[in-house]
Protein backbone atom coordinates (compact mmCIF):
# COMPACT_ATOMS: atom_id res chain seq x y z
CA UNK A 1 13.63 -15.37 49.26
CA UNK A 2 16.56 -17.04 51.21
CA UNK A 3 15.29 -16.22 54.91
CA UNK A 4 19.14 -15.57 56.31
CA UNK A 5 20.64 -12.43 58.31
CA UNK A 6 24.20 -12.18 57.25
CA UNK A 7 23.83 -8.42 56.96
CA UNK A 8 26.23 -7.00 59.91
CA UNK A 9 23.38 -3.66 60.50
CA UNK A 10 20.45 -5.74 60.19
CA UNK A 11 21.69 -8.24 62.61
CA UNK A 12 22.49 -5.12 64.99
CA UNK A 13 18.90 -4.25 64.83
CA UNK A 14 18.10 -7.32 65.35
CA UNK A 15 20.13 -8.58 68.37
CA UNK A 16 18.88 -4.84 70.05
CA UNK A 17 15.66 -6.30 69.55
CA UNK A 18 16.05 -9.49 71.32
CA UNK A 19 16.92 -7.57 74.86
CA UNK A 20 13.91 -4.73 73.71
CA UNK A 21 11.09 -6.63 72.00
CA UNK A 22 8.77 -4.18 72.67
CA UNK A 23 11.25 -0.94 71.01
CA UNK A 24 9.78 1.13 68.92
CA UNK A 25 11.60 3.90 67.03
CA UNK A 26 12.38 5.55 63.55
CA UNK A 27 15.16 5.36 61.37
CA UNK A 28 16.93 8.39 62.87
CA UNK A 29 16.11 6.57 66.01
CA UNK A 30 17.34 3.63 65.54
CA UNK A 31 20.82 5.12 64.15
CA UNK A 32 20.85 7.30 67.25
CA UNK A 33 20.27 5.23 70.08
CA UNK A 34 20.13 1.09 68.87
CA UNK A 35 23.17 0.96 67.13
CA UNK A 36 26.31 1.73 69.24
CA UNK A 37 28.63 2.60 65.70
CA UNK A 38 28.02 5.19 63.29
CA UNK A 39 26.28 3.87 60.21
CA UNK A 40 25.37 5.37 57.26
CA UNK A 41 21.71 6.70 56.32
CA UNK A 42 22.06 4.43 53.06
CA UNK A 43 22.93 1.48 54.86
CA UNK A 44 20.62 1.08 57.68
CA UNK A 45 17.82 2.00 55.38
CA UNK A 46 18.68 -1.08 53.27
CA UNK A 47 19.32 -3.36 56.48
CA UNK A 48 15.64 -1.95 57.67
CA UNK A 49 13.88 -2.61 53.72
CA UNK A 50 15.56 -6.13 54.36
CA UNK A 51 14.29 -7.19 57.98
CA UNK A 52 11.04 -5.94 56.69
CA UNK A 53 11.11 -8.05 53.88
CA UNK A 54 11.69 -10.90 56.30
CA UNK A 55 9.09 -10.15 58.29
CA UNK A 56 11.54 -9.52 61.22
CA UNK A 57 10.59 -5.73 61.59
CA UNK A 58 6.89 -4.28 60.55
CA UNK A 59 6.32 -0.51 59.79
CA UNK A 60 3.63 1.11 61.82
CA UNK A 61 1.03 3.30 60.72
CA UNK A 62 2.12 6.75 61.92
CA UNK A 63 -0.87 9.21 60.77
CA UNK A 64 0.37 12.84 61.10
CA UNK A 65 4.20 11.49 61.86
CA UNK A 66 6.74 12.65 59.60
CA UNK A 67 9.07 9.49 59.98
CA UNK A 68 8.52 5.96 59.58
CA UNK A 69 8.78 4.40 62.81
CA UNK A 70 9.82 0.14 63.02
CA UNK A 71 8.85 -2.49 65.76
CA UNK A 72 9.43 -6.25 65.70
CA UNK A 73 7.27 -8.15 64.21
CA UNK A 74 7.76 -12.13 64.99
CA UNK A 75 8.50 -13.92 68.12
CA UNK A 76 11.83 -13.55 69.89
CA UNK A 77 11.95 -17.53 69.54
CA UNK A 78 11.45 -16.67 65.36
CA UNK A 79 14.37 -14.10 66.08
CA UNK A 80 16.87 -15.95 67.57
CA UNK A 81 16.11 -18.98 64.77
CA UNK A 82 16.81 -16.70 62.03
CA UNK A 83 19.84 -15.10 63.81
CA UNK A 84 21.15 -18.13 64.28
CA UNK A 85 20.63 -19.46 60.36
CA UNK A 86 22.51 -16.26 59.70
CA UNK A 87 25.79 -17.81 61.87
CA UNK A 88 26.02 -20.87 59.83
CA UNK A 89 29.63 -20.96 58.41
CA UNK A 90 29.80 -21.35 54.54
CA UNK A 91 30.54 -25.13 53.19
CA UNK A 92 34.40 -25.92 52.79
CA UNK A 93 35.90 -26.33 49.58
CA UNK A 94 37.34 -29.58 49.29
């Protein structure tokens, strides 16, 4: 798995997380109060399945909860490396 963040939601989350490493919230949450413009339900569930599957966000175990809540789970060091592989600009064409 290519270990990027070009996706412009996921990168949201992500950059929230950098100033608020220790936030905590569910999807609903996160639409609500992290991310300044209105996304779509579909979309920032995909951006979430994604920083999960790069390890950048870890679901917690919420017994009893009815939503799935999210917290960072690397380094903000880790973060800002894998933000910043995400800014590289594509090769030229020649």
């Amino acid at each position: 798995m290519e270990r990027t963040l070009t996706d412009p939601i996921a990168r949201k989350v992500a950059e929230y997380l950098l100033d608020r490493p220790q936030a905590c919230d569910s999807a609903a949450g996160i639409r609500t109060f992290w991310l300044l413009d209105p996304v779509r339900e579909d979309e920032l569930l995909a951006a979430l399945d994604r920083l999960c599957e790069l390890e950048v966000l870890r679901v917690l175990p919420s017994p009893g909860a009815e939503a799935t809540r999210y917290r960072l789970a690397m380094s903000t060091t880790e973060l800002v490396a894998l933000l910043d592989a995400g800014n590289v600009p594509p090769p030229r064409a020649h």
